[in-house]
C-alpha atoms as a PDB file:
ATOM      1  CA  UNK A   1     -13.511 -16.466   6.722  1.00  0.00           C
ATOM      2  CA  UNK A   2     -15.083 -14.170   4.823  1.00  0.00           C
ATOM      3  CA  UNK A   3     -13.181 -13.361   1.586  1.00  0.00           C
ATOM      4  CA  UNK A   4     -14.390 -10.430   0.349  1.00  0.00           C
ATOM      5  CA  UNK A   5     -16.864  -7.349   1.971  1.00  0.00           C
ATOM      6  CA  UNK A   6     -20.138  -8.149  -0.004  1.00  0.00           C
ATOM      7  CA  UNK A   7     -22.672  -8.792   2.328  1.00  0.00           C
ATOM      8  CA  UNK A   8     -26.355  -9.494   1.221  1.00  0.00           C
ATOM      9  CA  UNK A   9     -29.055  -6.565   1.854  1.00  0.00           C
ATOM     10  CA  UNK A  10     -30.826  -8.807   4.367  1.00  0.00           C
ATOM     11  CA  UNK A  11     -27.626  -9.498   6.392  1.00  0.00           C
ATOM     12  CA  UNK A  12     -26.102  -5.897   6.509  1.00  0.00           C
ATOM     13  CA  UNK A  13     -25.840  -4.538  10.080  1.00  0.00           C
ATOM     14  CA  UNK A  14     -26.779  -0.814  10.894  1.00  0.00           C
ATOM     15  CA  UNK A  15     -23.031   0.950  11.571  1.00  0.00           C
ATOM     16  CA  UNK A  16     -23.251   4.011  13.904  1.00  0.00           C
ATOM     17  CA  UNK A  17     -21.703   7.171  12.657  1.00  0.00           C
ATOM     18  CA  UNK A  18     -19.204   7.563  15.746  1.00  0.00           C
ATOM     19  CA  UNK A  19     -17.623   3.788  14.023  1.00  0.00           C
ATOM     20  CA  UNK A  20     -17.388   5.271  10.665  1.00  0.00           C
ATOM     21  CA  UNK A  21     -16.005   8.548  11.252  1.00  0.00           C
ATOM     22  CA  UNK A  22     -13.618   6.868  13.692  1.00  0.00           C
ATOM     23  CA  UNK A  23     -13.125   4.267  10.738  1.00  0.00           C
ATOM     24  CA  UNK A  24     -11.895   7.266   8.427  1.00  0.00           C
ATOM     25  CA  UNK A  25      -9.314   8.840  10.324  1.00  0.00           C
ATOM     26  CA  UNK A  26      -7.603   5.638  10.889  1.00  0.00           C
ATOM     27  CA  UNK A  27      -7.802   5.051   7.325  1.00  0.00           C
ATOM     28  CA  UNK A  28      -6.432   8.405   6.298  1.00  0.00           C
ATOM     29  CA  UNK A  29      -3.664   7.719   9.257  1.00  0.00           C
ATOM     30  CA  UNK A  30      -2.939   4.680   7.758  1.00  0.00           C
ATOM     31  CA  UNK A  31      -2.881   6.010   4.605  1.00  0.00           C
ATOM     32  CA  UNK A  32      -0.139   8.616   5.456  1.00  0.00           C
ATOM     33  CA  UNK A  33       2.113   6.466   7.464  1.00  0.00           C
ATOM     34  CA  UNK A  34       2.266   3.462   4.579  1.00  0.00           C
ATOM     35  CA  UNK A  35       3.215   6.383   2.468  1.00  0.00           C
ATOM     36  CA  UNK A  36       5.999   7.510   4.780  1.00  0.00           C
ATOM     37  CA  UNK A  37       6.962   4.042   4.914  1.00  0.00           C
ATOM     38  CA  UNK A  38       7.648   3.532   1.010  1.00  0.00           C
ATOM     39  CA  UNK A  39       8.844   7.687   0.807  1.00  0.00           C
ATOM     40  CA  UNK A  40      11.537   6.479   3.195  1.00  0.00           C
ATOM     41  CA  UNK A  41      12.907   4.763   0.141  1.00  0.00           C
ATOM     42  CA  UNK A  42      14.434   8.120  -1.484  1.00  0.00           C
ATOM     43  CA  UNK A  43      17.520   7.655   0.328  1.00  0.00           C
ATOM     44  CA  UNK A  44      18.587   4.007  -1.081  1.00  0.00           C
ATOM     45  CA  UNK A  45      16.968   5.527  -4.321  1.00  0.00           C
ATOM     46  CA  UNK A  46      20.195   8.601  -3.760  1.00  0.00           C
ATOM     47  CA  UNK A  47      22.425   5.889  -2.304  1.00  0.00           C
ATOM     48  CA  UNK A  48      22.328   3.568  -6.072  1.00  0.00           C
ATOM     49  CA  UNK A  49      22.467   6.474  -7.598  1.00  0.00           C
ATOM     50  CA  UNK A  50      25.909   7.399  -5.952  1.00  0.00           C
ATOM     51  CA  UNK A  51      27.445   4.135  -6.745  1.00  0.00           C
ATOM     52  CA  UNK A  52      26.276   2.516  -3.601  1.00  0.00           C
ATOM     53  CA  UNK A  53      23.510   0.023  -4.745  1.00  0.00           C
ATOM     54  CA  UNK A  54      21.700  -1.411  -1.819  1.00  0.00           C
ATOM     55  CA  UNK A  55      20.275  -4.758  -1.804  1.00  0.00           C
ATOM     56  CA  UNK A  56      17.465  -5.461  -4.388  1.00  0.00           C
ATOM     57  CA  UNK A  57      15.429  -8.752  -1.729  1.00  0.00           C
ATOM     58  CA  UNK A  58      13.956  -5.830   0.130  1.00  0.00           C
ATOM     59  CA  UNK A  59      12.488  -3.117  -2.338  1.00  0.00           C
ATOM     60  CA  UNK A  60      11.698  -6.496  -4.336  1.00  0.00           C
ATOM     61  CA  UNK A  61       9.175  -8.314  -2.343  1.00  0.00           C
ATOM     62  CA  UNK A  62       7.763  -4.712  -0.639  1.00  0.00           C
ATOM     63  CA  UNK A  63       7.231  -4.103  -4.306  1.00  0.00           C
ATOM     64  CA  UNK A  64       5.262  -7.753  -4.559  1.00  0.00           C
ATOM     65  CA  UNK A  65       3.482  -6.962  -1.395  1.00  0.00           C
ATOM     66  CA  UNK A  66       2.246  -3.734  -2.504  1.00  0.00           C
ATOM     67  CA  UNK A  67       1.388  -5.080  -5.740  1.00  0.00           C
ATOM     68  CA  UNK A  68      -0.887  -7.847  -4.475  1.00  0.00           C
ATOM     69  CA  UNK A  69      -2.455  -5.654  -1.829  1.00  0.00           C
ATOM     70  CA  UNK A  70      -3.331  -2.367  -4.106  1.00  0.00           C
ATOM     71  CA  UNK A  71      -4.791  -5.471  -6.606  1.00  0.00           C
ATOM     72  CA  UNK A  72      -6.586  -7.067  -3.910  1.00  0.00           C
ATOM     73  CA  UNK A  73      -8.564  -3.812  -2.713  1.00  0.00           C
ATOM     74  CA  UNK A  74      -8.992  -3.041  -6.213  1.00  0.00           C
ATOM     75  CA  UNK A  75     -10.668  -6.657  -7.312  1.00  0.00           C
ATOM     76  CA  UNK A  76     -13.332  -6.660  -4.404  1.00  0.00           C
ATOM     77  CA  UNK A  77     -16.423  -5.956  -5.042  1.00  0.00           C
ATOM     78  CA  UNK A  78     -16.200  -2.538  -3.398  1.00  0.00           C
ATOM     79  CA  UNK A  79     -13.285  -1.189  -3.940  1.00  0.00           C
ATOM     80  CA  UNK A  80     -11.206  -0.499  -0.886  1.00  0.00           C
ATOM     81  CA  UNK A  81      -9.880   2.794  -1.323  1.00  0.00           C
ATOM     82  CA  UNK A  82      -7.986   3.192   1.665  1.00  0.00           C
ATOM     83  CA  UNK A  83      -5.914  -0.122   0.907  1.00  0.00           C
ATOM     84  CA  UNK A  84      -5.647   0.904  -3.081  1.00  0.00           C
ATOM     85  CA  UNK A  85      -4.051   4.611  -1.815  1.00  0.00           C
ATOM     86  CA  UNK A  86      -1.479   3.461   0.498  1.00  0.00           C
ATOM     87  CA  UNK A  87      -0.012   0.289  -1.223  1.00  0.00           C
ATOM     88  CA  UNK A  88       0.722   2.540  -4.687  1.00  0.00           C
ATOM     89  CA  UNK A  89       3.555   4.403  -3.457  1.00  0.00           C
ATOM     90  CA  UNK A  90       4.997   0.803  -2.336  1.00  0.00           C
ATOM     91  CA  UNK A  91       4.199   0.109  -5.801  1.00  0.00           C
ATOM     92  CA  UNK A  92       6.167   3.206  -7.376  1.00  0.00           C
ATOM     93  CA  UNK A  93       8.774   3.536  -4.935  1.00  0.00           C
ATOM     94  CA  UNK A  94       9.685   0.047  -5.210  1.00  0.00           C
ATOM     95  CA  UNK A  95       9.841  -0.150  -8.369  1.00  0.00           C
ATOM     96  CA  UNK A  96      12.057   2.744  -8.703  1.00  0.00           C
ATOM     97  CA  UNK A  97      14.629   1.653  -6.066  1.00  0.00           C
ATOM     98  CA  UNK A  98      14.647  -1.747  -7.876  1.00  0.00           C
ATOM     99  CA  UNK A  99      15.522  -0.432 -11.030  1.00  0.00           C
ATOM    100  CA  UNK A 100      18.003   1.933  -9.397  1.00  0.00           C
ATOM    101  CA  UNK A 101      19.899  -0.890  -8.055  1.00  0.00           C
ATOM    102  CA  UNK A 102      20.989  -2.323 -11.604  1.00  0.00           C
ATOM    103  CA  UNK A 103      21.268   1.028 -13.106  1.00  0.00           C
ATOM    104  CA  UNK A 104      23.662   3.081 -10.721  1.00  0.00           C
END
């Protein structure tokens, strides 16, 4: 398993430009739907904020998970954009909705 996208000049494979256009709309699609994902958070944000604190397990480890992936495209040797973009909002939102639990 390779670990990280570095390949050597003399192993690098010719990529057609039909594979990377297609390769960057699914990365801007995946870019905007991770972001809805962790946006959906405003309403436990509004819900601790009313008095209603949700439960901090699942903001905490999305939080983690973003974390480690927006670290892990950011540490290889190219970074990976795509990855980086849609894991910060996890990172953000998380955060917030954690801190909003022991706040309200």
């Amino acid at each position: 398993m390779k670990i990280d996208n570095y390949v050597p000049k003399n192993q690098r494979r010719e990529v057609s430009d039909k594979r990377i256009r297609n390769l960057k709309i699914m990365s801007k699609v995946a870019i905007f739907t991770s972001s809805l994902m962790y946006i959906a958070y405003i309403p436990e944000i509004m819900q601790n904020f009313s008095g209603n604190p949700v439960s901090p397990i699942q903001p905490f480890v999305a939080t983690v998970n973003a974390t480690l992936w927006t670290l892990y495209g950011w540490f290889k040797t190219y970074k990976d954009w795509p990855l980086i973009i849609s894991n910060v909002p996890g990172v953000i939102f998380g955060l917030i909705t954690l801190v909003t639990v022991f706040i309200h």
